[in-house]
C-alpha atoms as a PDB file:
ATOM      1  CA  UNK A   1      -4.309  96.922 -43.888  1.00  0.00           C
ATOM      2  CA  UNK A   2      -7.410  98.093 -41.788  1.00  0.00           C
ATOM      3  CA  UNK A   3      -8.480  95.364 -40.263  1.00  0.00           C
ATOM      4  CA  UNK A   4     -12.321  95.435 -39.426  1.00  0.00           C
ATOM      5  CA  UNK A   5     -12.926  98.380 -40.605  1.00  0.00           C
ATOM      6  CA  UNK A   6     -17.053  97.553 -41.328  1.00  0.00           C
ATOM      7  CA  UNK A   7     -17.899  94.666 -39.158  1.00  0.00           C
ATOM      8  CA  UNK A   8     -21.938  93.830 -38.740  1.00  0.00           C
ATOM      9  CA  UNK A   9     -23.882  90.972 -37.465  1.00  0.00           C
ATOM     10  CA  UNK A  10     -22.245  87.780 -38.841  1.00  0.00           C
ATOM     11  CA  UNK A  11     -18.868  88.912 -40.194  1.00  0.00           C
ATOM     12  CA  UNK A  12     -16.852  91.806 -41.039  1.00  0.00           C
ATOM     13  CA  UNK A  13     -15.509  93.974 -43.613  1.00  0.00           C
ATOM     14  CA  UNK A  14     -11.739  94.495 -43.984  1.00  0.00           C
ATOM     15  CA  UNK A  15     -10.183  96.474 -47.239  1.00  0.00           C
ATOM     16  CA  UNK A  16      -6.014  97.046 -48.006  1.00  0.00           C
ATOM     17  CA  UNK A  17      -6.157 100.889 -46.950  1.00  0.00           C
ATOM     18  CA  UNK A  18      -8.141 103.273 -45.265  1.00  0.00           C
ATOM     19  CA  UNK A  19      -7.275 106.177 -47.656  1.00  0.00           C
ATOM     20  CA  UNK A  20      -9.899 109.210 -46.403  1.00  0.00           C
ATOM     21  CA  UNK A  21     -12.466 108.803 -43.719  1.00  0.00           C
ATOM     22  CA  UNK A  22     -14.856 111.613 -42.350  1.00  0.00           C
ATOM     23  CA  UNK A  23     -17.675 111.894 -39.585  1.00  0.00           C
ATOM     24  CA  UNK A  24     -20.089 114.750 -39.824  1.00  0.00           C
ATOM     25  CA  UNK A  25     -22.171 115.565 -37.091  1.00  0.00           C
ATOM     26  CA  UNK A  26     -24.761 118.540 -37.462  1.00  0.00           C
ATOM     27  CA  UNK A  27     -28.317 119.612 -35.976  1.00  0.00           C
ATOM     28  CA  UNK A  28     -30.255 122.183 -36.836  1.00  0.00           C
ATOM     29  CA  UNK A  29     -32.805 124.809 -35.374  1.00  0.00           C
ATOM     30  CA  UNK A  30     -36.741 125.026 -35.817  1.00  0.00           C
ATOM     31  CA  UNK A  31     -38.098 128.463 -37.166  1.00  0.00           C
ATOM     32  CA  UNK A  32     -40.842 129.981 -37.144  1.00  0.00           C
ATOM     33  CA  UNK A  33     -41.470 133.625 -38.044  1.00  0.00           C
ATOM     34  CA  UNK A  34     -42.819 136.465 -35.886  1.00  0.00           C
ATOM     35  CA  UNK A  35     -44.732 139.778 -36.421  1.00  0.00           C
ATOM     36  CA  UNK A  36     -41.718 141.960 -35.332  1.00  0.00           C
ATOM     37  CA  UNK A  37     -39.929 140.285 -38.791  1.00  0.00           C
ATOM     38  CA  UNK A  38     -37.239 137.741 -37.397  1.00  0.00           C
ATOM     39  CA  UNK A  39     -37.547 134.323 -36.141  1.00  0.00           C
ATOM     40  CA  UNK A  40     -38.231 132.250 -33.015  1.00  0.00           C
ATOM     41  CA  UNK A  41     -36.449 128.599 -31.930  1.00  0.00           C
ATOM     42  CA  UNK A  42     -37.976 126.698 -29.378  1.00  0.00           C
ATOM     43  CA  UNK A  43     -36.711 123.352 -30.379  1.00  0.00           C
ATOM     44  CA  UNK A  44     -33.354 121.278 -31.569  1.00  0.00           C
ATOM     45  CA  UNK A  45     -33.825 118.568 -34.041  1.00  0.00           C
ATOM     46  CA  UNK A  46     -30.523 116.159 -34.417  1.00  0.00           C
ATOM     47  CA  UNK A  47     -29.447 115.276 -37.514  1.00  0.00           C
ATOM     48  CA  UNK A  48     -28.156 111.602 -38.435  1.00  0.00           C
ATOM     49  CA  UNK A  49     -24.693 110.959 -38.562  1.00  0.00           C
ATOM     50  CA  UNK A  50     -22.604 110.391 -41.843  1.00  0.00           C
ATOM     51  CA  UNK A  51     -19.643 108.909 -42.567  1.00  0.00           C
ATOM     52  CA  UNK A  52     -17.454 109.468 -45.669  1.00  0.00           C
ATOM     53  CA  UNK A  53     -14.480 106.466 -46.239  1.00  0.00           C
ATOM     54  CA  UNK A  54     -12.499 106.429 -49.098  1.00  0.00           C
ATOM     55  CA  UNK A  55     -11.711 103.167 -49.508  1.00  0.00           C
ATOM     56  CA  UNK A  56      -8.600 101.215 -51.714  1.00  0.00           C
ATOM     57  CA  UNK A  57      -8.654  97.620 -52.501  1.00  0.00           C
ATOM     58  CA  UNK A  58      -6.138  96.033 -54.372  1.00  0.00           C
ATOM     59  CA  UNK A  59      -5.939  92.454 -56.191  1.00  0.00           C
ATOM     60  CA  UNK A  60      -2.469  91.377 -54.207  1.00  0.00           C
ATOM     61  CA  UNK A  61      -3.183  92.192 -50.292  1.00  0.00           C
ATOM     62  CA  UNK A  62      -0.817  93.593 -47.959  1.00  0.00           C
ATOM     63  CA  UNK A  63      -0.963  90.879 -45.624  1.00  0.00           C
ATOM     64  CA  UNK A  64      -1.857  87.344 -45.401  1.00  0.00           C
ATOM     65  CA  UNK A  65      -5.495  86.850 -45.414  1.00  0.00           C
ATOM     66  CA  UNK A  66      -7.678  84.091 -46.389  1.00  0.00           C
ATOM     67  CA  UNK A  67      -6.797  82.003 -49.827  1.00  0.00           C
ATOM     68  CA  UNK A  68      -2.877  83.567 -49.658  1.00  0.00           C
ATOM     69  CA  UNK A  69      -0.020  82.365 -47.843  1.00  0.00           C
ATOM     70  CA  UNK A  70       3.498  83.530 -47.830  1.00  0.00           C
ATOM     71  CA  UNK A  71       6.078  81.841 -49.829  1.00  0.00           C
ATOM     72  CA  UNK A  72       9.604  82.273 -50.744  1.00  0.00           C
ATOM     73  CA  UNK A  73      10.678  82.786 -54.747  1.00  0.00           C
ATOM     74  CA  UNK A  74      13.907  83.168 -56.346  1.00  0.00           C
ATOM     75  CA  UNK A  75      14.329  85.967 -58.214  1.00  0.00           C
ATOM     76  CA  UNK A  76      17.416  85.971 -60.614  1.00  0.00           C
ATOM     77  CA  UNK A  77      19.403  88.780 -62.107  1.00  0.00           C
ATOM     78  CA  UNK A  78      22.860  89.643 -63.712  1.00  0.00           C
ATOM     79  CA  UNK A  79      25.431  92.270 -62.020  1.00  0.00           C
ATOM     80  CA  UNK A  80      29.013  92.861 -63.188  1.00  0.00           C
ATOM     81  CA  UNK A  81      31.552  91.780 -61.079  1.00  0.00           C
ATOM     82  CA  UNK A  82      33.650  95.153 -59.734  1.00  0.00           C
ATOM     83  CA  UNK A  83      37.578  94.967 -61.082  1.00  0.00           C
ATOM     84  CA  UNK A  84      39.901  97.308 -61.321  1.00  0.00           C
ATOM     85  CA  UNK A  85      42.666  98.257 -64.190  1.00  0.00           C
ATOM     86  CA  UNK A  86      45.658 100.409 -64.791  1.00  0.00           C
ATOM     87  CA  UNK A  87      46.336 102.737 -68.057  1.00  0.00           C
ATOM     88  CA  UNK A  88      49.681 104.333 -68.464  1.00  0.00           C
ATOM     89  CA  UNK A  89      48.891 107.680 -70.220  1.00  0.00           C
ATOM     90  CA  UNK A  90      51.831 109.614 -72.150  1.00  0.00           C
ATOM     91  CA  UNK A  91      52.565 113.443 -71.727  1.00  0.00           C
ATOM     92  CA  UNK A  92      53.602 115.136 -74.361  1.00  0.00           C
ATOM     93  CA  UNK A  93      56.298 117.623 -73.271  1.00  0.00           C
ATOM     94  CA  UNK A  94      55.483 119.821 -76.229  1.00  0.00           C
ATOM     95  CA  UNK A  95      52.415 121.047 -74.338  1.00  0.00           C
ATOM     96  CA  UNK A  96      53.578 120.759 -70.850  1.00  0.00           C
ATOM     97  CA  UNK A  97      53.743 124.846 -70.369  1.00  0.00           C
ATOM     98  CA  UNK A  98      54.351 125.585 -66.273  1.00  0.00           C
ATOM     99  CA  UNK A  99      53.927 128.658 -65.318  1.00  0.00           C
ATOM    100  CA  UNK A 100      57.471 130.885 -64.159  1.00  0.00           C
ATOM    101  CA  UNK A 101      57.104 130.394 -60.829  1.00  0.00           C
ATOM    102  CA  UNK A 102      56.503 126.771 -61.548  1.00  0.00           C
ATOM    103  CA  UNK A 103      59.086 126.921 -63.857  1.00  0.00           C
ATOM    104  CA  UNK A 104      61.549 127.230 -61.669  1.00  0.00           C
ATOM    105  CA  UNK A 105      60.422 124.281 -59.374  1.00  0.00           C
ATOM    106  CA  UNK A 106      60.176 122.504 -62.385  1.00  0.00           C
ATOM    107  CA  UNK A 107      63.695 123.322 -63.540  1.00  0.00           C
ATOM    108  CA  UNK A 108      65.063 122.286 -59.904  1.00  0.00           C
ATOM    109  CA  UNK A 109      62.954 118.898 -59.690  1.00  0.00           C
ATOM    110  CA  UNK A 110      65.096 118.061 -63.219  1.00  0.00           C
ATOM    111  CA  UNK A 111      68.238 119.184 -62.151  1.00  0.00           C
ATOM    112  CA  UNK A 112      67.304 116.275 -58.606  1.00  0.00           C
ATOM    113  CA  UNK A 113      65.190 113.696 -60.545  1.00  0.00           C
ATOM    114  CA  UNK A 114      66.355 114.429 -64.270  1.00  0.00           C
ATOM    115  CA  UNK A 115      62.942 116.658 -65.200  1.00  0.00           C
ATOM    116  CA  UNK A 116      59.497 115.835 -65.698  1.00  0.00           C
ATOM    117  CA  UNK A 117      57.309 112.690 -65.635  1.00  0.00           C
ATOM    118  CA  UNK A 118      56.842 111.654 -69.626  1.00  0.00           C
ATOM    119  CA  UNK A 119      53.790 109.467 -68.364  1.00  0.00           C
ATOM    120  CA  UNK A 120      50.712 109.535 -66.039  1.00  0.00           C
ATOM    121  CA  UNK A 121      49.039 106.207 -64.440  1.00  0.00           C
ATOM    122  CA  UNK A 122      45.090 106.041 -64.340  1.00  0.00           C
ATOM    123  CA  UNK A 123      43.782 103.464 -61.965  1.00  0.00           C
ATOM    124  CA  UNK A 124      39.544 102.832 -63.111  1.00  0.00           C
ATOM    125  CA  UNK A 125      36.788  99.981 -63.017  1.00  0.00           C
ATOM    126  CA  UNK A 126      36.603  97.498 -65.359  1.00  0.00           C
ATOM    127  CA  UNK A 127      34.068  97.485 -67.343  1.00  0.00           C
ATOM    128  CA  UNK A 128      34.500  94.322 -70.099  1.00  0.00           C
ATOM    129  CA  UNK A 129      34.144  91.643 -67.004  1.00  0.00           C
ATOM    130  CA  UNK A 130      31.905  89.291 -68.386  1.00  0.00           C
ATOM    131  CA  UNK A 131      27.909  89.425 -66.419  1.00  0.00           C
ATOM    132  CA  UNK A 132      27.538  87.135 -63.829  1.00  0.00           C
ATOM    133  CA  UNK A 133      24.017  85.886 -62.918  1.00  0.00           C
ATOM    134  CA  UNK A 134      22.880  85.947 -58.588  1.00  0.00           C
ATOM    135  CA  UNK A 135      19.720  85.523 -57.009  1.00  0.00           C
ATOM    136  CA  UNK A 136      18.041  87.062 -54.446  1.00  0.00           C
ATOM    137  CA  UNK A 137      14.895  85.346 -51.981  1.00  0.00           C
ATOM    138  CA  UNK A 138      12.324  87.186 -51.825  1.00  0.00           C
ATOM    139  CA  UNK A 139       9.254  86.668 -49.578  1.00  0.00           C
ATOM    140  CA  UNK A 140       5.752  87.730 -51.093  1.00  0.00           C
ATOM    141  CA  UNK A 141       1.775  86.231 -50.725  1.00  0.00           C
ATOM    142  CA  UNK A 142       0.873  83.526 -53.594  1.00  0.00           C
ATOM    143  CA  UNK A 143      -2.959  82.523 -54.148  1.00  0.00           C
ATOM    144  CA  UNK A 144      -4.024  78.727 -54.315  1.00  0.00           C
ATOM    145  CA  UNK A 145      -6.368  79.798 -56.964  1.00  0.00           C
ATOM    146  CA  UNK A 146      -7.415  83.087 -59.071  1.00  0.00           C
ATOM    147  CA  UNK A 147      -9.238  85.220 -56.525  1.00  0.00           C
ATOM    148  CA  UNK A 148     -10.821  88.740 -57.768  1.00  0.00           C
ATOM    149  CA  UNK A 149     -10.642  90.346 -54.647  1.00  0.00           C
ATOM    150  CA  UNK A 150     -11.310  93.601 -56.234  1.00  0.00           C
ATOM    151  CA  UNK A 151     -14.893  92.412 -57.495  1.00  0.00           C
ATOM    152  CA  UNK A 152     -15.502  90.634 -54.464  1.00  0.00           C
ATOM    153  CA  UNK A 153     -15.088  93.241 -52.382  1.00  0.00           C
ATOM    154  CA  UNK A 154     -17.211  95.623 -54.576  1.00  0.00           C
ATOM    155  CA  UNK A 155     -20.197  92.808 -54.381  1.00  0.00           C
ATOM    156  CA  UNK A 156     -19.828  93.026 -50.740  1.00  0.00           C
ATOM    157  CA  UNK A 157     -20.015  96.801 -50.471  1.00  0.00           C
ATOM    158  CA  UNK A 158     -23.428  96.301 -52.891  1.00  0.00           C
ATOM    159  CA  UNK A 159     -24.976  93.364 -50.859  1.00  0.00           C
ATOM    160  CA  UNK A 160     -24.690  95.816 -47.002  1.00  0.00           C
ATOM    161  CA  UNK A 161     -26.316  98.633 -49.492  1.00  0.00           C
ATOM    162  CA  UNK A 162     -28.851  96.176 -50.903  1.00  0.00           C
ATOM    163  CA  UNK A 163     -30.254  94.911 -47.552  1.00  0.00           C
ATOM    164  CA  UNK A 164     -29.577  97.925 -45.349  1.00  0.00           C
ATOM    165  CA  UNK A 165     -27.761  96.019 -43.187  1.00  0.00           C
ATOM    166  CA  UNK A 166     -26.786  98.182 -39.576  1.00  0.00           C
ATOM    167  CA  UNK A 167     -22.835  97.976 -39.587  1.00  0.00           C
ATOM    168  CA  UNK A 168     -20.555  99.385 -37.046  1.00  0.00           C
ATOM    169  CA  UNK A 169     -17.711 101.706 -38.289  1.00  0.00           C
ATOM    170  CA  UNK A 170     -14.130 101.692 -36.397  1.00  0.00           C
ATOM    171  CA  UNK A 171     -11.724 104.831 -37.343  1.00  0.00           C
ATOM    172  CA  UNK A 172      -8.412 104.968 -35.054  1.00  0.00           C
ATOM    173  CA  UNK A 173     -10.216 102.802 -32.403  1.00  0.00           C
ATOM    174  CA  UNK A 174     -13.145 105.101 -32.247  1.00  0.00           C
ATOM    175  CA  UNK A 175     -16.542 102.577 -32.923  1.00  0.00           C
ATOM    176  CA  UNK A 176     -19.749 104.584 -34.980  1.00  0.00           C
ATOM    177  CA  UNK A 177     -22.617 102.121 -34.225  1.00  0.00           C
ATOM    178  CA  UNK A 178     -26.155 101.906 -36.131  1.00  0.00           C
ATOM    179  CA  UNK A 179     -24.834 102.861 -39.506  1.00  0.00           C
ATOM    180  CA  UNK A 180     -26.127 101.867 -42.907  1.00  0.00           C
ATOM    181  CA  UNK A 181     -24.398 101.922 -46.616  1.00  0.00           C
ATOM    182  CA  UNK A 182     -26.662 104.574 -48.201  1.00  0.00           C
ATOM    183  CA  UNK A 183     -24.111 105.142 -51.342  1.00  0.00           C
ATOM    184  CA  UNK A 184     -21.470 103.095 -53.000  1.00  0.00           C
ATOM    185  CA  UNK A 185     -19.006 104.209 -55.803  1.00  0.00           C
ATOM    186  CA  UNK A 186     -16.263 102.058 -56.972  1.00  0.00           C
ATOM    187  CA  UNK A 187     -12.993 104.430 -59.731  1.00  0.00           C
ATOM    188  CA  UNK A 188     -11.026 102.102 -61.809  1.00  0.00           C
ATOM    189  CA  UNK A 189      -8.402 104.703 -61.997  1.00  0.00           C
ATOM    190  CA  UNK A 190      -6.653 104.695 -66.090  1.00  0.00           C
ATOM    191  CA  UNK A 191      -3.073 102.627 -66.169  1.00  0.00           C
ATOM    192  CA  UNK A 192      -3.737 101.256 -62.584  1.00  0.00           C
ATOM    193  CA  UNK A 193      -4.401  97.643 -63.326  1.00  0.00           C
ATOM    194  CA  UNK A 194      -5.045  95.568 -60.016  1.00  0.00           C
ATOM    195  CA  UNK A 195      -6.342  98.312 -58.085  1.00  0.00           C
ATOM    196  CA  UNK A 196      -9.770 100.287 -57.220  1.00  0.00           C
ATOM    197  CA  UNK A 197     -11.269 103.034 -54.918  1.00  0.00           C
ATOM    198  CA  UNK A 198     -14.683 102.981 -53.506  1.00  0.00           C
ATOM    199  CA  UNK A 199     -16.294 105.976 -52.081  1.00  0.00           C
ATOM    200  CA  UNK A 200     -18.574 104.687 -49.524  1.00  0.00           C
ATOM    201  CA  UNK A 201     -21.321 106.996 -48.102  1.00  0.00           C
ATOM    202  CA  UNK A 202     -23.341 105.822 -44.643  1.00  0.00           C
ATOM    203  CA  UNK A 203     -25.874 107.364 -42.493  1.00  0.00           C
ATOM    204  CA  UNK A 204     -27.073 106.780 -39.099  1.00  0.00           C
ATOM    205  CA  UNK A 205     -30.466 105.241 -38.094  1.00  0.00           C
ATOM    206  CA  UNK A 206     -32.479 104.782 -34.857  1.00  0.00           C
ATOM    207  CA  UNK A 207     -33.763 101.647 -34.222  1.00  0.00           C
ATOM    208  CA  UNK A 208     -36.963 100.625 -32.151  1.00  0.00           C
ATOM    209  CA  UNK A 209     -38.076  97.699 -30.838  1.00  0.00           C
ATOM    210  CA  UNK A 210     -42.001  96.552 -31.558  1.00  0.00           C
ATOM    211  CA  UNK A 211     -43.948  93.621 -29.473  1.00  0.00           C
ATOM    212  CA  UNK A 212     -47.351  92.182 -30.746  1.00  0.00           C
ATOM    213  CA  UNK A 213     -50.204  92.420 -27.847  1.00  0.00           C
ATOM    214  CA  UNK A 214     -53.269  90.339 -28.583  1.00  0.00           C
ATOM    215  CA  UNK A 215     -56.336  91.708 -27.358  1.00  0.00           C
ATOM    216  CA  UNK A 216     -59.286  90.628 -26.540  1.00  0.00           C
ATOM    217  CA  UNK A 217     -62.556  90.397 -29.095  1.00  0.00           C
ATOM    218  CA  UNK A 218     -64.918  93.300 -28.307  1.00  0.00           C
ATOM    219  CA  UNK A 219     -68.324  92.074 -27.488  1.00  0.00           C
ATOM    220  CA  UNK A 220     -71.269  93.377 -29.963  1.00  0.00           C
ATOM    221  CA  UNK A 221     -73.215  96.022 -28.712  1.00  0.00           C
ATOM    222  CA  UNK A 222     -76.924  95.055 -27.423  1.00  0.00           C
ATOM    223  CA  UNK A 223     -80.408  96.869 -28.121  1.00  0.00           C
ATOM    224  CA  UNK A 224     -81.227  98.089 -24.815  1.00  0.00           C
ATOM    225  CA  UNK A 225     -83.880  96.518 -22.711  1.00  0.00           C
ATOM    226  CA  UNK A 226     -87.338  97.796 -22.856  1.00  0.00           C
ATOM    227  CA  UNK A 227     -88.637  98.903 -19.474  1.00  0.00           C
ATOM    228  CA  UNK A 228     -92.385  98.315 -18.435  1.00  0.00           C
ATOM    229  CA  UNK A 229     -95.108  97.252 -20.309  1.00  0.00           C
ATOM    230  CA  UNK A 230     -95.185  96.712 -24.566  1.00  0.00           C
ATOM    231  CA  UNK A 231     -97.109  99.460 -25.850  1.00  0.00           C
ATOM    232  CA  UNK A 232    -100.903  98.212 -27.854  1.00  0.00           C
ATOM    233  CA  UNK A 233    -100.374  98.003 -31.657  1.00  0.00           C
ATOM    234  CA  UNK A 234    -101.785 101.062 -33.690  1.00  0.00           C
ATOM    235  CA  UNK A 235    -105.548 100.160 -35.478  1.00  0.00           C
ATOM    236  CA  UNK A 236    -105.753 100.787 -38.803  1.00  0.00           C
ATOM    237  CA  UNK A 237    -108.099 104.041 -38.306  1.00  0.00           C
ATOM    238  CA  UNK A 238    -104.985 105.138 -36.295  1.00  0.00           C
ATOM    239  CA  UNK A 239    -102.555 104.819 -38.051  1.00  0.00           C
ATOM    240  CA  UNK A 240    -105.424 106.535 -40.865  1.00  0.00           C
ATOM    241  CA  UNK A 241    -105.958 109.217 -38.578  1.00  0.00           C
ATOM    242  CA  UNK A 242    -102.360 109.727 -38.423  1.00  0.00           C
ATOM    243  CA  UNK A 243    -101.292 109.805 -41.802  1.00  0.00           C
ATOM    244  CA  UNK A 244    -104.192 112.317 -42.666  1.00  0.00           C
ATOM    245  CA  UNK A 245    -102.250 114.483 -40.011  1.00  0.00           C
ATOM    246  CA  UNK A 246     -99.223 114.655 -41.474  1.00  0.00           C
ATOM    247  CA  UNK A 247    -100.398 115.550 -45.002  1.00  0.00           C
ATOM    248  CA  UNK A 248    -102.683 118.556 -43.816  1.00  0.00           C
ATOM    249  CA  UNK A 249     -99.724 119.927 -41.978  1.00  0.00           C
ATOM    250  CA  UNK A 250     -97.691 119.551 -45.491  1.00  0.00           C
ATOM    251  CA  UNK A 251    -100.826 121.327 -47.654  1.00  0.00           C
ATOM    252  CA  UNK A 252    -100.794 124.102 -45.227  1.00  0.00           C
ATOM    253  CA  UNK A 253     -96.715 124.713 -45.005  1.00  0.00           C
ATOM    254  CA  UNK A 254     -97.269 125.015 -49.428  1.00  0.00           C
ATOM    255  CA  UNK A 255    -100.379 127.451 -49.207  1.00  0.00           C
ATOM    256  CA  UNK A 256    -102.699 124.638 -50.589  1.00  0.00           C
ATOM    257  CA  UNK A 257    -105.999 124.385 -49.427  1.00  0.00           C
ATOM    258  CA  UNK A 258    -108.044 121.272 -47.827  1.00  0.00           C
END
C-alpha cells in the first residue's frame, strides 16, 4: 500500500498501489534570429515540473485502514480422505511370449519355482472414500459498514483538482514539493469489478508571498501664490481696444480688407 503518497496541508492521500510514477524535468533556450541566418541564446527559462502517477485503488484494501479491521472466518471445504487398495490382476499365459533368451530364464525359473506367475498385484488410491468436510481460518479485513472506497477516493482526487490545492508528492522517499493536480482520469477496466486506475497529472508552481502597505493620502495640489502687487482690472475701452486687435490681425491673415 503506498502510504502518503499525496499528503497537503490538513491530511493526506494514500491509494492500494503505486502502479507507474514519472518526474519530468525540462528547460528550454530563448532564440532569437541573426543576420548571418542561425540563432542566438542569451537566456535559460525553467520549465515547471510534472509528475505522471498511475494510480490503483481497489474496494477491499491491502491493509487495515480506517472503517476495516482484521477478523478471522471459517472457510469450509470437502477433500477425500487418501486410502489405499489392492487388485489381483490375472495373466493369461496364452499371451505371455518371452523372448529366447528370456526363454530360457523363464524355462529355468519353472523348473526352481514351478514356472511363471498366473497373477500380478496392483497396489492404487482409493477413490470411492466417501468426502469429508474440514475447515480452514483464514484472516482477511471486514468493513463495519458499506464503504465505496473506490468513489471516495476518485472525489478526493477531484476536490485537490477543484481547489488547486499545493500537495507534496513522495516516490521511494524522494519528496516533490509545490505541486498541484492539473489532470485527473479515473479506467473502470471491463470484468474488473472492485477495482479502478486513475491517471493523475500535476505540475509545479511558484509561490510568492504579498503584504498590504497603507500609504499615506496625497495632499491636493495648491494654485501657486501670487507675488507682488494685483494687477488694475481692464476698462471696458480696453478690453474694446483689445478685441478690435485681434480681429484686424484675423482680416489681414484671410486677405480681407478693413
Amino acid at each position: 500500500m503506498a502510504e502518503d503518497l499525496i499528503s497537503y496541508d490538513g491530511g493526506f492521500l494514500a491509494c492500494d498501489m503505486l502502479a507507474d510514477a514519472s518526474i519530468d524535468d525540462a528547460s528550454e533556450l530563448t532564440r532569437f534570429p541573426i543576420e548571418s541566418g542561425g540563432f542566438i541564446s542569451d537566456h535559460v527559462i525553467r520549465q515547471p515540473r510534472t509528475v505522471s502517477l498511475t494510480l490503483v485503488q481497489t474496494e477491499t484494501p491491502l491493509t487495515e485502514v480506517a472503517g476495516f479491521a482484521r477478523a478471522v472466518q471459517a472457510l469450509s471445504y470437502q477433500e477425500r480422505p487418501a486410502g489405499q487398495q489392492s487388485n489381483t490382476v490375472p495373466i493369461r499365459q496364452s499371451e505371455f511370449r518371452p523372448a529366447p533368451l528370456l526363454a530360457l530364464g523363464e524355462a529355468v525359473r519353472g523348473l526352481l519355482f514351478g514356472g511363471p506367475p498366473t497373477e500380478l498385484k496392483i497396489t492404487g488410491t482409493k477413490s470411492d472414500e466417501a468426502l469429508a468436510t474440514k475447515s480452514l481460518n483464514v484472516h482477511v479485513l471486514a468493513a463495519g459498514a458499506p464503504i465505496a472506497r473506490v468513489n471516495e477516493f476518485h472525489l478526493q482526487l477531484l476536490s485537490l483538482l477543484e481547489s488547486a490545492t499545493p500537495v507534496i508528492v513522495t516516490v521511494k522517499g524522494a519528496s516533490y514539493i509545490d505541486l498541484v493536480v492539473v489532470g485527473v482520469k479515473r479506467t473502470d477496466a471491463q470484468g474488473q469489478v472492485g477495482k479502478a486506475t486513475f491517471a493523475v497529472e500535476l505540475q509545479q508552481i511558484s509561490t510568492v508571498e504579498t503584504q498590504t502597505v497603507d500609504l499615506p493620502p496625497v495632499p491636493k495640489a495648491k494654485a501657486p501664490k501670487q507675488v507682488g502687487p494685483k494687477p488694475p482690472a481692464e476698462t471696458k475701452a480696453e478690453q474694446k481696444a483689445k478685441l478690435t486687435g485681434v480681429l484686424l490681425g484675423l482680416s489681414q491673415g484671410a486677405g480681407l480688407q478693413e
